[in-house]
Structure formats: structure tokens, C-alpha cells
N, C-alpha and C. Protein backbone atom coordinates (compact mmCIF):
# COMPACT_ATOMS: atom_id res chain seq x y z
N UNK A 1 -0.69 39.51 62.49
CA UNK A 1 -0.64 40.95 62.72
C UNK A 1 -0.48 41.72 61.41
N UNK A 2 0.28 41.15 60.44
CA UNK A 2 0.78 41.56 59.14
C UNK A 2 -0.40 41.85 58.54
N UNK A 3 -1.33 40.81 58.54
CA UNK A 3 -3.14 40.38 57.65
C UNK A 3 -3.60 41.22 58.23
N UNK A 4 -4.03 41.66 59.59
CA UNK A 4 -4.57 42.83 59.82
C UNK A 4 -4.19 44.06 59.65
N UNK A 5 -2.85 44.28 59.63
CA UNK A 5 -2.74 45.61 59.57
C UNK A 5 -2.78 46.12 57.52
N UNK A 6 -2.60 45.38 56.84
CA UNK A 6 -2.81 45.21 55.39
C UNK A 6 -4.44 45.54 55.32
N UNK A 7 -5.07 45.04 56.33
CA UNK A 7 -6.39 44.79 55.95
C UNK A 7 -7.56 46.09 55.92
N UNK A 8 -6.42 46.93 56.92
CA UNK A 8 -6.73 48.18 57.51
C UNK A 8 -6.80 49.12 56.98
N UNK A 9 -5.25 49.16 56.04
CA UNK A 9 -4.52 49.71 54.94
C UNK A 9 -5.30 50.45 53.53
N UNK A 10 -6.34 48.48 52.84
CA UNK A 10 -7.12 48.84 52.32
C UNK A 10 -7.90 49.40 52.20
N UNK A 11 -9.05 48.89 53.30
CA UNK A 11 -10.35 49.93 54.16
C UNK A 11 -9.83 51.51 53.78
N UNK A 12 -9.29 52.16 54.44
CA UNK A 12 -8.44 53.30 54.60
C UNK A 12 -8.54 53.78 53.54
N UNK A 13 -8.23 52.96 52.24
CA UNK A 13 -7.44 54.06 50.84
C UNK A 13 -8.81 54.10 50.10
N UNK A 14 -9.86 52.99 50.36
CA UNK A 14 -11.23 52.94 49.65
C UNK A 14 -11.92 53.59 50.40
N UNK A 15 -11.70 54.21 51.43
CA UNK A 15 -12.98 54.97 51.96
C UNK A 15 -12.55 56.00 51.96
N UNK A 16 -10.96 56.67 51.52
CA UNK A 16 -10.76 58.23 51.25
C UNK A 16 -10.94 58.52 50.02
N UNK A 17 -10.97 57.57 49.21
CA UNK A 17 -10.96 57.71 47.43
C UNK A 17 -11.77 58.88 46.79
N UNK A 18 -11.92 59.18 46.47
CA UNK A 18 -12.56 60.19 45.92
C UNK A 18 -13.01 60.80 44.17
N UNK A 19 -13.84 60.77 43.38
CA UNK A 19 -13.88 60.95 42.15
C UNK A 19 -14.13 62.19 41.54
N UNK A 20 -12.57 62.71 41.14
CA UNK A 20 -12.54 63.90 40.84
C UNK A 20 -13.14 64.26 39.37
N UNK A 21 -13.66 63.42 38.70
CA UNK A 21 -14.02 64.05 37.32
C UNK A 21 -12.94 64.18 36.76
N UNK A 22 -13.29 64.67 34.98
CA UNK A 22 -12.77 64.73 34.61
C UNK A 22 -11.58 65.79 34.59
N UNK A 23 -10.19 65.65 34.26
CA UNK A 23 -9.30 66.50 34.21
C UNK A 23 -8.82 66.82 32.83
N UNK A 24 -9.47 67.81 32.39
CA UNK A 24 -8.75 68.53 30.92
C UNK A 24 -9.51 67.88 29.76
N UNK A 25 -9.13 67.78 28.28
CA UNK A 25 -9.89 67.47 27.84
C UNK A 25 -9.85 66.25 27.10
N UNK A 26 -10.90 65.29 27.06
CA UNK A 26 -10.37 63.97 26.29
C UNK A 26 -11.37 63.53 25.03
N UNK A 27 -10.28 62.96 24.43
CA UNK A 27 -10.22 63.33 22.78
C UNK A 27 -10.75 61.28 22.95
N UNK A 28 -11.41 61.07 21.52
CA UNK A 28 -11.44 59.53 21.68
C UNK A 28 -10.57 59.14 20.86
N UNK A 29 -10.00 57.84 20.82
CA UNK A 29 -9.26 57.03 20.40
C UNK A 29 -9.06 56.71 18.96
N UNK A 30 -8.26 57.62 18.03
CA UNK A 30 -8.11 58.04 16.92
C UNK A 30 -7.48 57.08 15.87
N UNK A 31 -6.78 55.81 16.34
CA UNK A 31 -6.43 54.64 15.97
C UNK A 31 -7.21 53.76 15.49
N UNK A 32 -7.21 52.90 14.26
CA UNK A 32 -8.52 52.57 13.45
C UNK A 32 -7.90 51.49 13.93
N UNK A 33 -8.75 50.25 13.93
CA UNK A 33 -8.93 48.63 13.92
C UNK A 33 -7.71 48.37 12.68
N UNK A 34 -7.02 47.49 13.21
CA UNK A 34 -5.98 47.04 12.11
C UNK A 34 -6.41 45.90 11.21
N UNK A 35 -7.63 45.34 11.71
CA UNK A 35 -8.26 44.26 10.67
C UNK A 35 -9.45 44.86 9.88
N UNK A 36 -9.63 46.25 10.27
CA UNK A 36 -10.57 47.11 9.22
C UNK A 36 -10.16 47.68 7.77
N UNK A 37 -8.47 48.23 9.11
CA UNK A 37 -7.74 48.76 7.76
C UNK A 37 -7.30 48.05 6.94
N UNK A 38 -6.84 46.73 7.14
CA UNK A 38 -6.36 45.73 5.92
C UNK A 38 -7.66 45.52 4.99
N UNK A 39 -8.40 45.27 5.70
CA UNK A 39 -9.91 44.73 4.98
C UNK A 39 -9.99 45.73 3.64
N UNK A 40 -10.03 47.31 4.49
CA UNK A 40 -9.98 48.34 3.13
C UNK A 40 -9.18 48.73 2.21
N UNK A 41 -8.11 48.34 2.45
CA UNK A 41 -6.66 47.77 1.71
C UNK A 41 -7.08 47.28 0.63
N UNK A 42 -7.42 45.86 1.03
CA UNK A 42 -7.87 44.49 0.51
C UNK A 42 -8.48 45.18 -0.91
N UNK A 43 -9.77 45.40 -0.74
CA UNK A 43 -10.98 45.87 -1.05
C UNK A 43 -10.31 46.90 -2.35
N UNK A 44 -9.67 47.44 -1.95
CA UNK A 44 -9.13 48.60 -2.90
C UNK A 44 -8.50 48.21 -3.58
N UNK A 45 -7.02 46.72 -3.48
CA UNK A 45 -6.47 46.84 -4.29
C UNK A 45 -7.51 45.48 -5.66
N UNK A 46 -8.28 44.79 -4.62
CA UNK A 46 -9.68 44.29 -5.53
C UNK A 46 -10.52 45.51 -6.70
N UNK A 47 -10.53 46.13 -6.26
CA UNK A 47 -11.36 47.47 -6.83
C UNK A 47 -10.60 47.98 -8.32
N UNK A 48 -9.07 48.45 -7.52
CA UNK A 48 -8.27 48.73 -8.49
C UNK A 48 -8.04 47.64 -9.89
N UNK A 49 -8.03 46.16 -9.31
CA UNK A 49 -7.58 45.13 -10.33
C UNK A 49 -6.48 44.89 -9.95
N UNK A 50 -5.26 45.16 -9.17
CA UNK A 50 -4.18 44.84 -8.58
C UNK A 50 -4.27 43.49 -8.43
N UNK A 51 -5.47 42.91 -8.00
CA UNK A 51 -5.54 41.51 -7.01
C UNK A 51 -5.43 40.48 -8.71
N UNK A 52 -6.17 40.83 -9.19
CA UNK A 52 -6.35 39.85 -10.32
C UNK A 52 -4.78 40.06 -11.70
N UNK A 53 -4.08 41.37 -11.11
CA UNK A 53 -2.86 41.50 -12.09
C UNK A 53 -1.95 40.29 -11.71
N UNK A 54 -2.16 40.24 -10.71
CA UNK A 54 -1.07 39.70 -9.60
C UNK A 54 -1.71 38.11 -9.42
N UNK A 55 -2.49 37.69 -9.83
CA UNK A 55 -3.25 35.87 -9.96
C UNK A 55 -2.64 35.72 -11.46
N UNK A 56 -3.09 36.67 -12.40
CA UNK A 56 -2.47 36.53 -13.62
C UNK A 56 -0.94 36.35 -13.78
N UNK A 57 -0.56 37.02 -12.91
CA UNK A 57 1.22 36.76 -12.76
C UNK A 57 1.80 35.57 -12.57
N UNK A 58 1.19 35.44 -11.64
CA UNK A 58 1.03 33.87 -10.79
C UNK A 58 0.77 32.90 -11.67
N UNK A 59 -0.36 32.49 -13.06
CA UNK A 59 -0.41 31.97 -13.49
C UNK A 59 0.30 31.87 -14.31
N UNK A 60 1.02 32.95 -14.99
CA UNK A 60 1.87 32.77 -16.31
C UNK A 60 2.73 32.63 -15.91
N UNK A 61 3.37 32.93 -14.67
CA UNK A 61 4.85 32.14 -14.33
C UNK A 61 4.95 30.81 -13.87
N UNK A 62 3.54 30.28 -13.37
CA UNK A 62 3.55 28.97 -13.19
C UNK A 62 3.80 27.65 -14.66
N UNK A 63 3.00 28.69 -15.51
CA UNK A 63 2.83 28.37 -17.00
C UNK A 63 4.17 27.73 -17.21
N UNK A 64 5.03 28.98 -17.16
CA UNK A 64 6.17 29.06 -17.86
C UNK A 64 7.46 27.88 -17.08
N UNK A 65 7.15 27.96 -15.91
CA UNK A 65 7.86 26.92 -15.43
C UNK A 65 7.89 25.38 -15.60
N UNK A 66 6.39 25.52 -15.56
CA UNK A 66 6.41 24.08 -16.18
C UNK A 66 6.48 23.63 -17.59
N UNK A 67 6.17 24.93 -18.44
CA UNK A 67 6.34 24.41 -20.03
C UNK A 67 8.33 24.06 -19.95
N UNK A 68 9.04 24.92 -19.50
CA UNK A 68 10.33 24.91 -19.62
C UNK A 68 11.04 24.89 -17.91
N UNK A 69 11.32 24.10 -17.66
CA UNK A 69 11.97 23.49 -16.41
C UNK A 69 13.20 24.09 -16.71
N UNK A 70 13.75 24.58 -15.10
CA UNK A 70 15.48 24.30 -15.26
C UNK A 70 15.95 23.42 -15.85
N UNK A 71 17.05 23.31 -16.69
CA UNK A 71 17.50 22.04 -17.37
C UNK A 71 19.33 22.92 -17.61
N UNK A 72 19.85 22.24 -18.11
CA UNK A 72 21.06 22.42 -18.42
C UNK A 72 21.84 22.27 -20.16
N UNK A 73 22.23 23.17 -20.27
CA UNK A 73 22.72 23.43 -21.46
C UNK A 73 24.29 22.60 -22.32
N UNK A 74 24.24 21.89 -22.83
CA UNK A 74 25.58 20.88 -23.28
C UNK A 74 25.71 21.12 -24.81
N UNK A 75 26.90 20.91 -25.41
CA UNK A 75 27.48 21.45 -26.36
C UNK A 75 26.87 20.37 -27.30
N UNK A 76 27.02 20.25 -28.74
CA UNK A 76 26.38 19.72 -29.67
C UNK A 76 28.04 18.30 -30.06
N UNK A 77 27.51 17.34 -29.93
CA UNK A 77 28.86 16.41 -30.41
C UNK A 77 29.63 16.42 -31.40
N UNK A 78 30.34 16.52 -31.71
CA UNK A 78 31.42 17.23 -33.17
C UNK A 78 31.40 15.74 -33.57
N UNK A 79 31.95 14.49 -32.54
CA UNK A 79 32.40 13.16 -33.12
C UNK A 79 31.44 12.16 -32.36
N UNK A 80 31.62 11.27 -33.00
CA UNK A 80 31.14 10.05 -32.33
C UNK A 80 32.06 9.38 -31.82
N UNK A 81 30.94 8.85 -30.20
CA UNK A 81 31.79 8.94 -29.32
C UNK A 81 30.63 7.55 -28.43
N UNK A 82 31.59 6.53 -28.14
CA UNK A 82 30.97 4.96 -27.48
C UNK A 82 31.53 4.77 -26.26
N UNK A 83 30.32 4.61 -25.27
CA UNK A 83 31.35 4.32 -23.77
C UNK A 83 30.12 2.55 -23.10
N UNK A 84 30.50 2.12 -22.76
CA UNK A 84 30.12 1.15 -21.85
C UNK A 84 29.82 2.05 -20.52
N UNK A 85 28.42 1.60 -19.47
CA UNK A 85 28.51 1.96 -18.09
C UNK A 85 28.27 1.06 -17.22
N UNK A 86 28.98 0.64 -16.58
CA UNK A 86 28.34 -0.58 -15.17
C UNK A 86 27.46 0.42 -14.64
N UNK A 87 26.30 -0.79 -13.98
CA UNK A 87 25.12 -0.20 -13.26
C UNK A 87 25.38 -0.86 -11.98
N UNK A 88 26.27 -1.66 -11.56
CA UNK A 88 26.47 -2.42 -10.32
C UNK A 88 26.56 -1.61 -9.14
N UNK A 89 26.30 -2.08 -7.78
CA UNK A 89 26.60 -1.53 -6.93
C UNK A 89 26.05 -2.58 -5.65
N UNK A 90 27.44 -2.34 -4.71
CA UNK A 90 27.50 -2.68 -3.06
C UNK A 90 26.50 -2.39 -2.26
N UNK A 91 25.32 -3.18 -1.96
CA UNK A 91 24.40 -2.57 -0.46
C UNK A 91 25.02 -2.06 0.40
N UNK A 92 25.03 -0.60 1.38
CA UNK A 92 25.68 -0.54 2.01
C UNK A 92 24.86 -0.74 3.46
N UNK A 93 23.83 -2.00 3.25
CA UNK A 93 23.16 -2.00 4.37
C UNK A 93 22.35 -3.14 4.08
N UNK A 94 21.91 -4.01 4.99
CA UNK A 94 21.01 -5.20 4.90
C UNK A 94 19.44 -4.56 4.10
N UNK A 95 18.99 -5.58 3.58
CA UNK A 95 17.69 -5.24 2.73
C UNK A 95 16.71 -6.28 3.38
N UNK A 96 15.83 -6.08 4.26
CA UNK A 96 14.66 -6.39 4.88
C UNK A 96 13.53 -6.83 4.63
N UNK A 97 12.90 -8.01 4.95
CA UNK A 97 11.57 -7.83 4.36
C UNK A 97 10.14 -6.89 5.49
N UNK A 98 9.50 -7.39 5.08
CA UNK A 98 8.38 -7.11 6.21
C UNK A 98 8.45 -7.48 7.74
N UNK A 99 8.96 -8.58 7.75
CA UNK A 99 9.09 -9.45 8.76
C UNK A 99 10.85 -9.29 9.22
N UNK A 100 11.04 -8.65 8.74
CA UNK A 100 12.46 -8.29 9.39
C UNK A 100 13.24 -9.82 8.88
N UNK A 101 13.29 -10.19 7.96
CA UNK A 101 14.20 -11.21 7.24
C UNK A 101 15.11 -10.83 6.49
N UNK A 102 15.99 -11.61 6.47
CA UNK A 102 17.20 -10.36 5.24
C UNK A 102 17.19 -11.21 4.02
N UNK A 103 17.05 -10.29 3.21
CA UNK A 103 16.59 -10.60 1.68
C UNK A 103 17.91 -10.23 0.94
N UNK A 104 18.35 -9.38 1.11
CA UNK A 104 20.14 -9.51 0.71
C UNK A 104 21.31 -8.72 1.40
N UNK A 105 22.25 -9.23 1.44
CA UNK A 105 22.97 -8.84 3.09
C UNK A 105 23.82 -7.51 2.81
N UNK A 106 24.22 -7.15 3.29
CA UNK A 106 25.05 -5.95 2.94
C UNK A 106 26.50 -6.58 2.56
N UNK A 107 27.03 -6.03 1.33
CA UNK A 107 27.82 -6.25 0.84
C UNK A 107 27.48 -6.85 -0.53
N UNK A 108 26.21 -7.31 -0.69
CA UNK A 108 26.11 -8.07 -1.95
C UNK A 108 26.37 -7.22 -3.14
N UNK A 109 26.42 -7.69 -4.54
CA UNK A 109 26.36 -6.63 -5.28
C UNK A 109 25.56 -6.67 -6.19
N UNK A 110 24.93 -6.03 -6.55
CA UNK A 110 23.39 -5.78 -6.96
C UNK A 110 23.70 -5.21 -8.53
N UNK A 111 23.02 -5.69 -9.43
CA UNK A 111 23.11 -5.09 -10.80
C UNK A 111 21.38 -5.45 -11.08
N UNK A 112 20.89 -3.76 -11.27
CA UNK A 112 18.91 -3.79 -11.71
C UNK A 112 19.22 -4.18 -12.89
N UNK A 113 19.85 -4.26 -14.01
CA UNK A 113 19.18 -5.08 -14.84
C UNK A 113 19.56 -6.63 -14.90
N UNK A 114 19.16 -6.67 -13.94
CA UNK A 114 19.40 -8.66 -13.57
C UNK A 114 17.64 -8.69 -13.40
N UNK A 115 17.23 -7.45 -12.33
CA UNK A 115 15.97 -7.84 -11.95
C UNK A 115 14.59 -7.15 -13.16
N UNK A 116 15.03 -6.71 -14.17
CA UNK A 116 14.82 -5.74 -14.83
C UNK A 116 15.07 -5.23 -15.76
N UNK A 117 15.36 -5.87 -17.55
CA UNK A 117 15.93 -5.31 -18.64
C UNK A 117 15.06 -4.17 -19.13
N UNK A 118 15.81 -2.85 -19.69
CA UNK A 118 15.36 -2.05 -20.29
C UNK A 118 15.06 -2.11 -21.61
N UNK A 119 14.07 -1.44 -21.54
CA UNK A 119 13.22 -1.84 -22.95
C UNK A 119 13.38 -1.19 -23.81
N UNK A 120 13.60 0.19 -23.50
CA UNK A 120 13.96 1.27 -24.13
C UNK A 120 15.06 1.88 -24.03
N UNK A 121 15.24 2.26 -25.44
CA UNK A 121 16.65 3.46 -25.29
C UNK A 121 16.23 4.82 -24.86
N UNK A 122 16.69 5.58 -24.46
CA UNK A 122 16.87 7.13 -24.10
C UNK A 122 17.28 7.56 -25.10
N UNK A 123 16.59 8.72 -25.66
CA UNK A 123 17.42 9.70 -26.47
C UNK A 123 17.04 11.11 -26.29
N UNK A 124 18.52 11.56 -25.94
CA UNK A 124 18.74 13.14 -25.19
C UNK A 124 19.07 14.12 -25.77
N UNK A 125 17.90 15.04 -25.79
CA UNK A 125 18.29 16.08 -26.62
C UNK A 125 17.95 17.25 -26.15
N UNK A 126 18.44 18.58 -26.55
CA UNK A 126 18.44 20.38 -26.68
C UNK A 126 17.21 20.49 -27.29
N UNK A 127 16.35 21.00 -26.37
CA UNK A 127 14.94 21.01 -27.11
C UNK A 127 14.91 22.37 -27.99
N UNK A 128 15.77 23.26 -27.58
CA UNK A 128 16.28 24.13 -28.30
C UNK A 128 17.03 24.44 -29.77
N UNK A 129 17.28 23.28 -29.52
CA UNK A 129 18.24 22.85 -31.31
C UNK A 129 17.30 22.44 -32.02
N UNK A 130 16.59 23.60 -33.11
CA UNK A 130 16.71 22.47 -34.01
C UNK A 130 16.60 21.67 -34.74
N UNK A 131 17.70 21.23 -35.19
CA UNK A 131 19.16 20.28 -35.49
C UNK A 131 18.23 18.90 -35.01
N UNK A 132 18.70 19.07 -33.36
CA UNK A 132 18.57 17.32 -33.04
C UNK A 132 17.45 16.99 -33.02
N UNK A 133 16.23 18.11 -32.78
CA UNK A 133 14.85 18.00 -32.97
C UNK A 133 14.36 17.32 -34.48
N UNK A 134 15.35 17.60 -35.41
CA UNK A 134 14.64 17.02 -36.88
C UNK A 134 15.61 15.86 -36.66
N UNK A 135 16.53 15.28 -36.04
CA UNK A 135 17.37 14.32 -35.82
C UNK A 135 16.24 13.41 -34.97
N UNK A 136 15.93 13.50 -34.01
CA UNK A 136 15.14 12.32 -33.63
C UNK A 136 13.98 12.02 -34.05
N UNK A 137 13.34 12.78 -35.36
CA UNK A 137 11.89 12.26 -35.85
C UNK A 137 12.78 11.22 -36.81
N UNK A 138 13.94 11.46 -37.04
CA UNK A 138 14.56 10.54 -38.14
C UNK A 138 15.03 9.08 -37.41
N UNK A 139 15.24 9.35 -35.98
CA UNK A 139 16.65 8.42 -35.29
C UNK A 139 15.72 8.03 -34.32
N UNK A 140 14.79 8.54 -33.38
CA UNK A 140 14.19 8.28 -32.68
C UNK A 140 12.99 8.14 -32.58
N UNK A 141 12.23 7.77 -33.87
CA UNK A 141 10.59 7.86 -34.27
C UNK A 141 9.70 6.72 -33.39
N UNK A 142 9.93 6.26 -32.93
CA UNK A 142 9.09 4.95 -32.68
C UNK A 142 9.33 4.87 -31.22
N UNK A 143 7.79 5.01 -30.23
CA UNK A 143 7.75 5.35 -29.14
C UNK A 143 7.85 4.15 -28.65
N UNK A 144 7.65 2.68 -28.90
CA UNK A 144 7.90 1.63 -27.96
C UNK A 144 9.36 1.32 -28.23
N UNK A 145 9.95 2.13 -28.79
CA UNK A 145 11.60 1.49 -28.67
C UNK A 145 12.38 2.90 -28.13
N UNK A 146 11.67 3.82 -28.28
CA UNK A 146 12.94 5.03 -27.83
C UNK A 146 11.73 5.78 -26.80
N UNK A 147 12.50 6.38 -25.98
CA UNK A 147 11.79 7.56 -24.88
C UNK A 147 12.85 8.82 -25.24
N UNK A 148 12.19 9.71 -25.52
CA UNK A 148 12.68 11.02 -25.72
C UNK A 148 12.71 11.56 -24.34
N UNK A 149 13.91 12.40 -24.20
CA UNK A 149 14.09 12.75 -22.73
C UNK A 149 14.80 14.53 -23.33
N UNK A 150 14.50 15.92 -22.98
CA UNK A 150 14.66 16.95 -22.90
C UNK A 150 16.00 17.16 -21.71
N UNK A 151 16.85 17.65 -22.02
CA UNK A 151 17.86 18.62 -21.30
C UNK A 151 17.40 19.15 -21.02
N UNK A 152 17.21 20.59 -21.89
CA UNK A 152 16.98 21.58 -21.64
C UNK A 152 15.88 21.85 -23.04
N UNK A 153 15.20 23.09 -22.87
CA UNK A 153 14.07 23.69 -23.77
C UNK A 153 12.72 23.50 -23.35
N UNK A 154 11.66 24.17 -24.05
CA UNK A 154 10.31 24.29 -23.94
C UNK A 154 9.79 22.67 -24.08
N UNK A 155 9.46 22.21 -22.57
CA UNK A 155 8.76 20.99 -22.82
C UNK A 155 7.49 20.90 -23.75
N UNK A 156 6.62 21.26 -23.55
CA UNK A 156 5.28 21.82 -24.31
C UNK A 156 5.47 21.84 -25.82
N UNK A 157 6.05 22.50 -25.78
CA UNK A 157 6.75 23.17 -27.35
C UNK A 157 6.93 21.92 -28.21
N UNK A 158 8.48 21.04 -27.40
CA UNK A 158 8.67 19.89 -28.62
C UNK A 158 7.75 19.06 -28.79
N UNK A 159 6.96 18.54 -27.53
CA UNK A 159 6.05 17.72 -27.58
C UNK A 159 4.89 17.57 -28.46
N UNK A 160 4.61 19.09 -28.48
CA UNK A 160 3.52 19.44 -29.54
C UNK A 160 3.98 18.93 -30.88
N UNK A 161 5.35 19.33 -31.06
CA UNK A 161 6.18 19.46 -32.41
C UNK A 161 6.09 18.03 -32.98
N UNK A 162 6.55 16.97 -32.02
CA UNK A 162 6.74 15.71 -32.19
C UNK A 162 5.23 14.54 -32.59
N UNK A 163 4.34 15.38 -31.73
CA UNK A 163 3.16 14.49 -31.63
C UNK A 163 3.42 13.98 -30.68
N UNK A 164 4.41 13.84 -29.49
CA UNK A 164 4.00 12.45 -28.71
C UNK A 164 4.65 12.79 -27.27
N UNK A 165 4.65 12.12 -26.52
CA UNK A 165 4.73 12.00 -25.16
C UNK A 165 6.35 12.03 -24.69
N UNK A 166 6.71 13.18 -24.25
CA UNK A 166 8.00 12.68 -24.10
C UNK A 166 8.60 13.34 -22.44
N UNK A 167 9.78 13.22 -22.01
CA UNK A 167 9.93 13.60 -20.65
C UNK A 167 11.28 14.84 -20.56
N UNK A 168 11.12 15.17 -18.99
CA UNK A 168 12.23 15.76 -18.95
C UNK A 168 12.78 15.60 -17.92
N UNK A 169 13.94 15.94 -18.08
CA UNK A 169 15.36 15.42 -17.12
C UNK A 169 15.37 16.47 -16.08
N UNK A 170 14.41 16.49 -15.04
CA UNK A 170 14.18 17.51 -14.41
C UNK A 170 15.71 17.30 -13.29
N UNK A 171 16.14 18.47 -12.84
CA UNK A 171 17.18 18.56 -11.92
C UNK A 171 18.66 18.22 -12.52
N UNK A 172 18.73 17.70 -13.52
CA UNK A 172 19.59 17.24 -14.83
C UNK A 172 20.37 15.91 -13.83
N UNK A 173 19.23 15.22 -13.72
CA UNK A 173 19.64 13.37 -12.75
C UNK A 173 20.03 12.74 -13.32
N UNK A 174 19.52 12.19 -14.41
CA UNK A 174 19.85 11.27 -15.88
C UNK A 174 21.11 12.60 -16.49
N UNK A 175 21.31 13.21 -16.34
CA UNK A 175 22.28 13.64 -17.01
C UNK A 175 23.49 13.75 -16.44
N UNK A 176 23.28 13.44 -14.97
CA UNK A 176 24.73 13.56 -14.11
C UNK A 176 24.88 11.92 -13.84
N UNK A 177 23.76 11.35 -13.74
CA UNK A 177 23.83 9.67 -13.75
C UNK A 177 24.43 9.12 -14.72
N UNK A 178 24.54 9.74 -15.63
CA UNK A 178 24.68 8.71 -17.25
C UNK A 178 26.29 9.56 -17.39
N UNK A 179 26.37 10.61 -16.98
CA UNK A 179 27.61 11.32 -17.58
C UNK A 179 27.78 11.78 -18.63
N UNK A 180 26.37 12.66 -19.01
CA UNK A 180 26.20 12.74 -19.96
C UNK A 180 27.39 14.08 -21.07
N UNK A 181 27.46 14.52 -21.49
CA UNK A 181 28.75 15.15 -22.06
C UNK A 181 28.25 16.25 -23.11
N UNK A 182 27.63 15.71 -24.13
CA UNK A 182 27.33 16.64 -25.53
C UNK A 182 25.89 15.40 -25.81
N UNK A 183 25.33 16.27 -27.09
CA UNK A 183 24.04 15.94 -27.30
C UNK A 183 23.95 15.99 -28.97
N UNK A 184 23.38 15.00 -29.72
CA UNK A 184 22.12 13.89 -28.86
C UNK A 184 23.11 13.09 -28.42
N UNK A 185 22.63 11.98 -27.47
CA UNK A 185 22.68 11.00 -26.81
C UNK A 185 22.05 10.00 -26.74
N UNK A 186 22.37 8.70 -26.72
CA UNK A 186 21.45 8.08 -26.93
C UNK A 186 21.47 6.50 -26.26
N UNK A 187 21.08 6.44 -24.87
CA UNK A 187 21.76 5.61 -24.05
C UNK A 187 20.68 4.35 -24.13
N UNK A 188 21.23 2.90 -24.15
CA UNK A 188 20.89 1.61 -24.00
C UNK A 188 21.51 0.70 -23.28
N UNK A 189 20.55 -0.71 -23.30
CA UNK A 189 21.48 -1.67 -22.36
C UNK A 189 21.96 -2.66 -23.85
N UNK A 190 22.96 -2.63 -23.25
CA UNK A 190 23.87 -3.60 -23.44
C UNK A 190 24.78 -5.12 -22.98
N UNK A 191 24.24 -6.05 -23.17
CA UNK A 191 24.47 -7.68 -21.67
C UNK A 191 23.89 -6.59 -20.94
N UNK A 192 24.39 -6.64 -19.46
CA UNK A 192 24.21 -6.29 -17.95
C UNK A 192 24.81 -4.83 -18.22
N UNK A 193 25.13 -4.24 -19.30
CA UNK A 193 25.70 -2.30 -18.68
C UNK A 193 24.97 -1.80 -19.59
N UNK A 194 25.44 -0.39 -19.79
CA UNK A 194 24.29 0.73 -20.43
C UNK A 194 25.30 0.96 -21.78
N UNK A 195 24.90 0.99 -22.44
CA UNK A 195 26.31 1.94 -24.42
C UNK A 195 25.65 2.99 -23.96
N UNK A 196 26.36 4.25 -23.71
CA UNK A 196 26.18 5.62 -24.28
C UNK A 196 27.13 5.69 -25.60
N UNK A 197 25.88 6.63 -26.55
CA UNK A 197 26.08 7.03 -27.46
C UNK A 197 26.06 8.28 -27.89
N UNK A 198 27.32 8.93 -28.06
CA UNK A 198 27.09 10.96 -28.57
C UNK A 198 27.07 10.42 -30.33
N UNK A 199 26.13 10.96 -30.67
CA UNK A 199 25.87 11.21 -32.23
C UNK A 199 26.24 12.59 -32.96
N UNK A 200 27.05 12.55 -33.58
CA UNK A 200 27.75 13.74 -34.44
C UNK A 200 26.82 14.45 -35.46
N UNK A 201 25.64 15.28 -35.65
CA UNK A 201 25.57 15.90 -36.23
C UNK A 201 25.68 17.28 -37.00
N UNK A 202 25.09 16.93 -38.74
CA UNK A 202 25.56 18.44 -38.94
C UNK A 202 24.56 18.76 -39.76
């Protein structure tokens, strides 16, 4: 009874309907396309040179970041100064192979230069100084025995200066690993641990 009388309802309102025309006056739709207007945006600040100020920006700060990394700043060593470092350490978890075999159990204690002597010394320096910069063409000349490693300063810069290939202590890891203190530095193995060395110059 409901379906019919609904059905009736409709009929009814479509067959009184009526099309009155228009009422008053209508204006068209004065709102521009929002992917037109960016487009002409776009276009303009292309036109202007904006677009290419702003790639150029982009590039020289990329430049600059990578010639000179965050790094951290440490005082220059007044004395000389000798420490021993254990490199040992406790698995705190079984070590696996492929096959799910245990290759060393948790608890063992593990020292890498058992599996692994270092070949090279580290020597750490203020790429900014310098001081230690004419200190390691003297102390640190010879690339198969020393790796030059940057704190802080223009990577680019010393490298050029030096002639040669050298790294940096990005995030200052080797410098919170080693404990490191004042600069230069100049860390090796020693039996099974590491000598840090602060070198006093003047």
C-alpha cells in the first residue's frame, strides 16, 4: 500500500512541475580553474627568473654542504697525552648463519681485530687549523700507512690542499667512538686495542 501510494506521490509532483524560466539575472561563473591559475603562476615566476634563482640556491647550498659537513669543533692539545682502548665486546644475541646455525652464541666476547688487523692509523684533524694541516703533511704523509679523517672544516678545501683522498667523520662517530678529546689525534692498533694519541702542537 506504502509502494503505491509513493508511486502516486511521484506521478503527481512530475506532472504539476512546471518551467518557470529564468528568475532575475545570471551572471557566469567568475572563478578561474585552480590548475590554470597555478599553471600562470608557474609560467610567471619562469618568466621572471625566480624559478632558476631558486635551482641556483638549491645548488649552492647543496655545494656547500657537502664541501663542509656538520662536524664538531675540539680544542687544540696543549700536552701529550697516551690512552690504550679495548675494542671487545659481549653478543647480546646469538649470531646465525644462513641456515639458522649458531656461529657464536650470545655471550661470547668478540674482539674485530682478532678477525681483522688495522692497517692504518687515523689521523684527526681541524680542517680549519692551519697548524695541524701543515702538521700532517709532516706526520701523516704517506697514504698506505695513515688515513686522514676531518672533524670539522671544508672537506674539498683540505683535500685539494693535501693532494689526496681523505675522509670525514660525518655525524662526529669516530669521534664519540674513540673519545676523542683535543686534536690532532692520532689513533692505532696496538696487540688486540687501539693507542690514542693527542699530539701537542705549537
Amino acid at each position: 500500500m506504502k509502494k503505491i501510494f509513493l508511486a502516486l506521490l511521484i506521478v503527481s509532483f512530475s506532472t504539476n512541475a512546471k518551467d518557470y524560466g529564468v528568475i532575475g539575472v545570471a551572471y557566469p561563473i567568475a572563478e578561474r580553474d585552480m590548475i590554470e591559475l597555478m599553471q600562470e603562476r608557474m609560467r610567471q615566476k619562469v618568466e621572471s627568473g625566480e624559478v632558476a634563482a631558486t635551482q641556483r640556491d638549491m645548488v649552492d647550498r647543496a655545494r656547500k654542504m657537502v664541501a663542509r659537513p656538520q662536524g664538531i669543533k675540539l680544542p687544540r692539545a696543549q700536552v701529550y697525552k697516551s690512552f690504550e682502548m679495548g675494542v671487545s665486546y659481549k653478543l647480546p644475541n646469538n649470531i646465525l648463519d644462513s641456515s639458522g646455525k649458531v656461529l657464536f652464541w650470545a655471550g661470547t666476547t668478540i674482539n674485530p681485530l682478532d678477525v681483522k688487523s688495522l692497517t692504518q692509523a687515523f689521523c684527526f684533524v681541524d680542517g680549519d687549523d692551519d697548524l695541524q694541516i701543515s702538521w700532517l703533511r709532516n706526520n701523516c704523509a704517506d697514504p698506505s700507512r695513515y688515513r686522514v679523517v676531518l672533524v670539522n672544516g671544508n672537506y674539498l678545501d683540505v683535500s685539494a690542499r693535501l693532494g689526496r683522498r681523505i675522509y670525514f667523520d660525518q655525524r662526529s662517530y669516530l669521534t664519540n667512538r674513540f673519545g676523542l678529546q683535543a686534536l690532532p689525534t692520532i689513533v692505532s692498533q696496538k696487540g688486540k686495542s687501539l693507542n690514542v694519541e693527542e699530539i701537542a702542537i705549537k
